[in-house]
Protein backbone atom coordinates (compact mmCIF):
# COMPACT_ATOMS: atom_id res chain seq x y z
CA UNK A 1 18.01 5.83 -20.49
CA UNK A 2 19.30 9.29 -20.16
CA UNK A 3 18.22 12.74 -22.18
CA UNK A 4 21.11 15.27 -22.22
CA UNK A 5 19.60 17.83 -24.05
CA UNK A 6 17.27 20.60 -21.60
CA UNK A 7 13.83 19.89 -22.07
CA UNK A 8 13.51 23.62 -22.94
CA UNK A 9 15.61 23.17 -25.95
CA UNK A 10 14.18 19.69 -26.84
CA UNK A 11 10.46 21.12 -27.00
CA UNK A 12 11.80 24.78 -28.91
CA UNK A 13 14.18 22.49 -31.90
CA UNK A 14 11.81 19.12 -31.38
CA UNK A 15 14.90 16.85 -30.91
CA UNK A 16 15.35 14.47 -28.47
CA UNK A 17 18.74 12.73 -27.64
CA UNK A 18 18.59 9.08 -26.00
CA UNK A 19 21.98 8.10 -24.08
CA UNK A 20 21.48 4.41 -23.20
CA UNK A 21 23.56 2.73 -20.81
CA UNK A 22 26.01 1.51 -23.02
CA UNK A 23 26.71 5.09 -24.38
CA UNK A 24 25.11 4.96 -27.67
CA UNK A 25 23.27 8.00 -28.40
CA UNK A 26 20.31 8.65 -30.92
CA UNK A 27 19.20 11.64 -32.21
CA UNK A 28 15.05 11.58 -32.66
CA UNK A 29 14.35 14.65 -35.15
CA UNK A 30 11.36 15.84 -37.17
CA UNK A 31 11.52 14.91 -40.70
CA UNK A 32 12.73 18.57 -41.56
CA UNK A 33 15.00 18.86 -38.91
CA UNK A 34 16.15 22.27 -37.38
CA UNK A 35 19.57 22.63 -39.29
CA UNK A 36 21.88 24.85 -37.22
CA UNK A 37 20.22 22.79 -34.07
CA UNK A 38 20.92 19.59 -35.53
CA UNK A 39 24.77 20.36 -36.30
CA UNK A 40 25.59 21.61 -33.06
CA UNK A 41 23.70 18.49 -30.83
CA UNK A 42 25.70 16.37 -33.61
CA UNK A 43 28.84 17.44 -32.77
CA UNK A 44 28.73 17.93 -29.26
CA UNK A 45 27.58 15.17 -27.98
CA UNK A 46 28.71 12.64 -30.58
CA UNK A 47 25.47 11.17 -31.85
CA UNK A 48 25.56 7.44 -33.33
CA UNK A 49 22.40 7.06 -35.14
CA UNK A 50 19.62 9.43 -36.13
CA UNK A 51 15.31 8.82 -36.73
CA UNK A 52 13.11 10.93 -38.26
CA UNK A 53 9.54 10.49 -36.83
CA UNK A 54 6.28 12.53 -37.26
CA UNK A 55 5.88 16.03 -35.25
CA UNK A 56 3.10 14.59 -33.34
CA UNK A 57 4.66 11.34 -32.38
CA UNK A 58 7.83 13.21 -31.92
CA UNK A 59 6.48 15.85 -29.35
CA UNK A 60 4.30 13.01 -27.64
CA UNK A 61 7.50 11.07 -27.20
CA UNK A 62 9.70 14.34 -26.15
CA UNK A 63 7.12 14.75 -23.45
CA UNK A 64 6.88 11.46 -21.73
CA UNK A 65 10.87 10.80 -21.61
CA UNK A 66 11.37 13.85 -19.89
CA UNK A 67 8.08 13.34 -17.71
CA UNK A 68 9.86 9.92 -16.75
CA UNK A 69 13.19 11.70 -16.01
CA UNK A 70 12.25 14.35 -13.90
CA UNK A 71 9.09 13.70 -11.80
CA UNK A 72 10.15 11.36 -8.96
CA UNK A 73 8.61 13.73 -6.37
CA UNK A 74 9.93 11.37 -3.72
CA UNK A 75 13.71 12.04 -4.66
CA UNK A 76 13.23 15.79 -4.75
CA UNK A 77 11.16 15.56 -1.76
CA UNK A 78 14.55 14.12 0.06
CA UNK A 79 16.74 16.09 -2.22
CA UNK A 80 14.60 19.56 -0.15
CA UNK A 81 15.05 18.11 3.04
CA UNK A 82 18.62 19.13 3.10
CA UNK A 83 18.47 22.41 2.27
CA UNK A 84 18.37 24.29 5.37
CA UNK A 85 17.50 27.82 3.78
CA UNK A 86 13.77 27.67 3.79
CA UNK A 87 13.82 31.55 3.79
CA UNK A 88 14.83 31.10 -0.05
CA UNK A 89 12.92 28.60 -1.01
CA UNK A 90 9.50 31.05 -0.39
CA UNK A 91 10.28 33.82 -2.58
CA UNK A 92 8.40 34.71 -5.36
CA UNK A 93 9.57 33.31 -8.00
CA UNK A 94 8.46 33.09 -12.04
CA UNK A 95 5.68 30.35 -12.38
CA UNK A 96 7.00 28.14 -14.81
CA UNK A 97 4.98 27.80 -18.00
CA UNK A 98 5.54 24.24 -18.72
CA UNK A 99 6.26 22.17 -15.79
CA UNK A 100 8.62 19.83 -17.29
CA UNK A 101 11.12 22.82 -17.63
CA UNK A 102 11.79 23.07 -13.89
CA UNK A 103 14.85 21.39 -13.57
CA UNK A 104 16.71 24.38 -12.58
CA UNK A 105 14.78 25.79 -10.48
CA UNK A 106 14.45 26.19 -6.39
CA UNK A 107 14.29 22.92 -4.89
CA UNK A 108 10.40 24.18 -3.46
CA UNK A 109 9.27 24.28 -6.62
CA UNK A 110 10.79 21.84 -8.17
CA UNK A 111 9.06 19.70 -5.50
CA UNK A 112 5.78 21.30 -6.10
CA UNK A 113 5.90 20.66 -10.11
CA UNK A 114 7.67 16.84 -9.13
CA UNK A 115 4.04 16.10 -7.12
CA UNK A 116 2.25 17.68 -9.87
CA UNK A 117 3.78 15.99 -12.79
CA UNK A 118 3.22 12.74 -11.04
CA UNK A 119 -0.14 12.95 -9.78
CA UNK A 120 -1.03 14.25 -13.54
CA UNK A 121 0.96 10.96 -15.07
CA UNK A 122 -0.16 8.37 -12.47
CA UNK A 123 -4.04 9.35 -13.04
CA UNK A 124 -4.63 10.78 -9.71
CA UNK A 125 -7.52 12.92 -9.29
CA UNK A 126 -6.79 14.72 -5.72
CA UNK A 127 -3.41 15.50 -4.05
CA UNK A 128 -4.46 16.10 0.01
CA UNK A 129 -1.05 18.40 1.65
CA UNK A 130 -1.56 18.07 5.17
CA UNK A 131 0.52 18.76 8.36
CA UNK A 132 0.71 17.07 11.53
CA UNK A 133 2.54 17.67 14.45
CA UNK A 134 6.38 16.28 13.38
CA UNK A 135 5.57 15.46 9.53
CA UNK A 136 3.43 16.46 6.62
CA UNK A 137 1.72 13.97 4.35
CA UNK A 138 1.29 14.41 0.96
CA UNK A 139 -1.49 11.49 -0.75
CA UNK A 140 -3.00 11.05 -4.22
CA UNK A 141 -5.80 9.94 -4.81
CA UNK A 142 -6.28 7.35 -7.46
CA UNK A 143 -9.70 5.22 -8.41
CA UNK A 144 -11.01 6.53 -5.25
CA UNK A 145 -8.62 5.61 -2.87
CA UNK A 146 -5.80 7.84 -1.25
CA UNK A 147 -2.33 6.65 -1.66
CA UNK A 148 0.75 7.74 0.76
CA UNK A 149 3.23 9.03 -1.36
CA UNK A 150 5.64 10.95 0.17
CA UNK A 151 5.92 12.38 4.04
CA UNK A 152 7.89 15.91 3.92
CA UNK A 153 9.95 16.96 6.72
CA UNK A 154 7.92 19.58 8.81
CA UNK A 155 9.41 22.70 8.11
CA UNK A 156 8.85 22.23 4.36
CA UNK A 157 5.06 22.60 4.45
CA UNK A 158 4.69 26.22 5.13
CA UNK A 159 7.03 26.49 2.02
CA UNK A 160 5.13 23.96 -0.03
CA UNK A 161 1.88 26.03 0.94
CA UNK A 162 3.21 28.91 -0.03
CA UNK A 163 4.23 28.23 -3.25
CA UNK A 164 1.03 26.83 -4.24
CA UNK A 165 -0.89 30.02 -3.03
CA UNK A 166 1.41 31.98 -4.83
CA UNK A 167 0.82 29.80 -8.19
CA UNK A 168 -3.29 29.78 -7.29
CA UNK A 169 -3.05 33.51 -7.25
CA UNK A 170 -4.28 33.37 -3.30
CA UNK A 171 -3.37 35.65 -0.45
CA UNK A 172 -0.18 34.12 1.10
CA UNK A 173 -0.40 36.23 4.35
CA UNK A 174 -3.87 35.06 4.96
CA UNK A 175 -3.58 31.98 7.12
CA UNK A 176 -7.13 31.68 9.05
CA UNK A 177 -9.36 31.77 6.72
CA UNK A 178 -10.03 29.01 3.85
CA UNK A 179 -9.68 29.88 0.39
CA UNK A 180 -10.07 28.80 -3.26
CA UNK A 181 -7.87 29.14 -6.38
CA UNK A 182 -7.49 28.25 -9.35
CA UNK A 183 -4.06 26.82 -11.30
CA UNK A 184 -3.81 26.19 -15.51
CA UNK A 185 -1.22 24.36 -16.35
CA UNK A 186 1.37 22.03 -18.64
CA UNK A 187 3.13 19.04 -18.66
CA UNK A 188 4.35 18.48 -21.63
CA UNK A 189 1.83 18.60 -24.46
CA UNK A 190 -1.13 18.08 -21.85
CA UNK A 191 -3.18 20.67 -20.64
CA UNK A 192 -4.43 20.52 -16.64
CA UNK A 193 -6.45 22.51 -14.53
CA UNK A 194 -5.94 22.29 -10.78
CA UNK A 195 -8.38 23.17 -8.37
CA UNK A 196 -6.77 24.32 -4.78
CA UNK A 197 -8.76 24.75 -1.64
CA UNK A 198 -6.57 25.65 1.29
CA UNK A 199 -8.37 25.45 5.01
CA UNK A 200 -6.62 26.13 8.06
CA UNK A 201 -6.12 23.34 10.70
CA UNK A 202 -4.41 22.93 14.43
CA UNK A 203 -0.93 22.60 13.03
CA UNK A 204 -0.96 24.65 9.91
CA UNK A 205 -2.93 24.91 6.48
CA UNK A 206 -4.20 21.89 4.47
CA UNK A 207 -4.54 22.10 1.21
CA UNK A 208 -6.07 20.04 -1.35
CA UNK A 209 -6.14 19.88 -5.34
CA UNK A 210 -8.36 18.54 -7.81
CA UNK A 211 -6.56 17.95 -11.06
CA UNK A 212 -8.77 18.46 -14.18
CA UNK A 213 -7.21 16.30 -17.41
CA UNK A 214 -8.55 18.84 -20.29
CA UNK A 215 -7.73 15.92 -22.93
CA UNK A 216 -11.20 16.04 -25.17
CA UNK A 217 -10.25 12.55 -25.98
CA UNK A 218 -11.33 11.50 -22.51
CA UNK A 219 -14.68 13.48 -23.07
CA UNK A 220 -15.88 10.71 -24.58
CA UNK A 221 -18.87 8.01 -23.00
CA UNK A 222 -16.88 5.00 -24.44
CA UNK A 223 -13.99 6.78 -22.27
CA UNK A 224 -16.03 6.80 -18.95
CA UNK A 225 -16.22 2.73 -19.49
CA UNK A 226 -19.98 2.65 -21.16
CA UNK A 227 -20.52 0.12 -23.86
CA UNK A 228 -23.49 -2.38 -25.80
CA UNK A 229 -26.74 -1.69 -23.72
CA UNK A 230 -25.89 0.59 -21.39
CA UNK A 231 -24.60 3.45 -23.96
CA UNK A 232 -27.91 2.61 -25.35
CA UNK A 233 -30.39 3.28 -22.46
CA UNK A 234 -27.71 6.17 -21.83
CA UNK A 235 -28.11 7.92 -25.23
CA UNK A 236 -31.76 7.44 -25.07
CA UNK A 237 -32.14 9.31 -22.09
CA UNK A 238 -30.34 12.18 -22.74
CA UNK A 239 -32.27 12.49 -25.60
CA UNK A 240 -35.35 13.04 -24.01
CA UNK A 241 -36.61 16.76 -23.96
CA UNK A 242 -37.33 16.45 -20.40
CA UNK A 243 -37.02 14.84 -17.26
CA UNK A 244 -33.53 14.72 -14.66
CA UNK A 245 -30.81 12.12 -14.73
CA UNK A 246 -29.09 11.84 -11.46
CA UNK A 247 -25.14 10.93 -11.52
CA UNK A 248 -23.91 10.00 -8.04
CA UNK A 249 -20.52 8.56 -6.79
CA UNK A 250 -17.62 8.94 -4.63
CA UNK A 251 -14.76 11.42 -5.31
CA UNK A 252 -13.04 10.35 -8.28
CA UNK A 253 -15.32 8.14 -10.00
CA UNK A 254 -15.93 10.04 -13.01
CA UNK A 255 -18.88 11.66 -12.63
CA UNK A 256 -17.99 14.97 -13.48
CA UNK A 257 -16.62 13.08 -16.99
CA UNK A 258 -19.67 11.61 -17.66
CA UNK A 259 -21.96 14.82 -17.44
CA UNK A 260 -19.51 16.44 -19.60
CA UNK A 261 -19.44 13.61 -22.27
CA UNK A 262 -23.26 13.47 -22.04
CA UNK A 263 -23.01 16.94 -23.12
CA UNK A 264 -20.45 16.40 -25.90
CA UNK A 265 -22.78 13.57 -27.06
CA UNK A 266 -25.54 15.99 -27.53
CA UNK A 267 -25.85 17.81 -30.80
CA UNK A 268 -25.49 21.66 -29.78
CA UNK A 269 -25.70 23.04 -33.10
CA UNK A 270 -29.27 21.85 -33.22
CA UNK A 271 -30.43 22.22 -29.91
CA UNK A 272 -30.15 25.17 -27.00
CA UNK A 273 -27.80 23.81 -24.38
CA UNK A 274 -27.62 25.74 -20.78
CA UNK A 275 -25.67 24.44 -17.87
CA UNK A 276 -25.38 25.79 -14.10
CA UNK A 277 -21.93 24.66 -13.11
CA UNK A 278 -19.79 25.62 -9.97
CA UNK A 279 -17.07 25.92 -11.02
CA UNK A 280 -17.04 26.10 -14.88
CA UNK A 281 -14.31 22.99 -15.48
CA UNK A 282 -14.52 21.56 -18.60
CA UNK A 283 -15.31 24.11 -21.71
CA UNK A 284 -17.44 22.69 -24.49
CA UNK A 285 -18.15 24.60 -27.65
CA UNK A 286 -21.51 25.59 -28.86
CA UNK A 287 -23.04 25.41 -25.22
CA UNK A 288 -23.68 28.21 -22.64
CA UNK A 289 -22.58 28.07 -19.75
CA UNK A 290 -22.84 29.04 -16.82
């Protein structure tokens, strides 16, 4: 399945055109459909059949068939490798808003969003950039285990590193110490926060980020995986005006969710709520924190 439209224009008018393989082509379109827009992807590109389907459906569905289409990070990975101008590739450039709109631009950071996207759709909690003497590695990890997923030639990574400070908001000329940043994000209709540590090593900067799905849906204790007795004895204890409830686990296995959907459990109109958080990652309404 193809999508000729730009994703740009396909999120702005909320149409999206399907090309199958057999070169039919059908026009998805809200059920008050964008006129002018409408008449001109009609006639240029010949369409065969036309749905109507809710916004919300519509925009959900405009964001996962371009998600599909253009976050193979491995392709663009080899699609970098031979460009030889790595001068280019790390100048500042416009952060793009929405990552899904960054087809057109340099091959760097199309790279960058490609891992991003991908980590974001494949559930992955961490990516780990790291260089080595002849290759970089770039891993996910995902349910607590880190996953090869694509091995960047060398003199990419100082580019890749680069570009990431520069969306984190760090110091790109400081390579010896570590530092911490902070990236909010888009893809599609989802909303991500990335966490980016960068610490120096023997052959260049690592850097690792902690993606941050902001979807309140996942907030949610029957989200984390708790059901019957043990949401129970769960709810009961976080009821309780005192005591401590200790949440352990390796990186990755929720525990950061589960705190925060304790939280959202509680009733904060009716009770004082404080946290001491560091960071702040998830923001809940009607408690202070801190």
């Amino acid at each position: 399945m193809r999508y000729p439209l730009p994703y740009a224009f396909a999120r702005t008018q909320q149409l999206l055109l399907e090309e199958s393989d057999d070169g039919t082509r059908t026009l998805w379109m809200p059920r008050v459909p964008p006129r002018s827009a409408l008449g001109e992807v009609a006639r240029r590109f010949a369409v065969t059949a036309f749905e109507p389907l809710d916004a919300g459906l519509l925009a959900q569905r405009i964001s996962a068939a371009y998600a599909q289409g253009e976050s193979n990070a491995a392709a663009i990975v080899s699609e970098v490798q031979g460009d030889a101008d790595l001068s280019r590739m790390m100048q500042e450039l416009p952060a793009v808003e929405d990552l899904l709109e960054s087809a057109g631009d340099a091959p760097i950071i199309r790279m960058l969003n490609a891992l991003l996207t991908q980590a974001a759709r494949d559930g992955a909690s961490d990516i780990h950039i790291e260089p080595y003497e002849r290759t970089s590695s770039v891993r996910f990890r995902i349910d607590g285990t880190l996953r090869e997923v694509v091995q960047p030639n060398r003199a990419l990574h100082a580019a890749l590193i680069s570009r990431l400070k520069i969306m984190a908001d760090l110091d790109i000329a400081e390579k010896r110490l570590p530092q911490d940043g902070r990236i909010s994000l888009r893809i599609g209709t989802r909303a991500v926060d990335v966490r980016v540590s960068t610490l120096p090593s023997a052959h260049g900067e690592r850097a690792v980020l902690r993606l941050l799905d902001k979807n309140e849906s996942k907030l949610t204790l029957e989200a984390v995986g708790m059901q019957g007795d043990t949401l129970t004895r769960f709810e009961t204890l976080i009821g309780q005006p005192h005591g401590i409830i200790l949440v352990t686990g390796p990186t990755g296995s929720g525990k950061t969710t589960t705190l925060y959907a304790a939280l959202s459990r509680l009733d904060a109109g009716r009770s004082n709520i404080m946290t001491v958080e560091d960071p702040i990652e998830y923001e809940l309404p009607g408690v202070g924190q801190t």
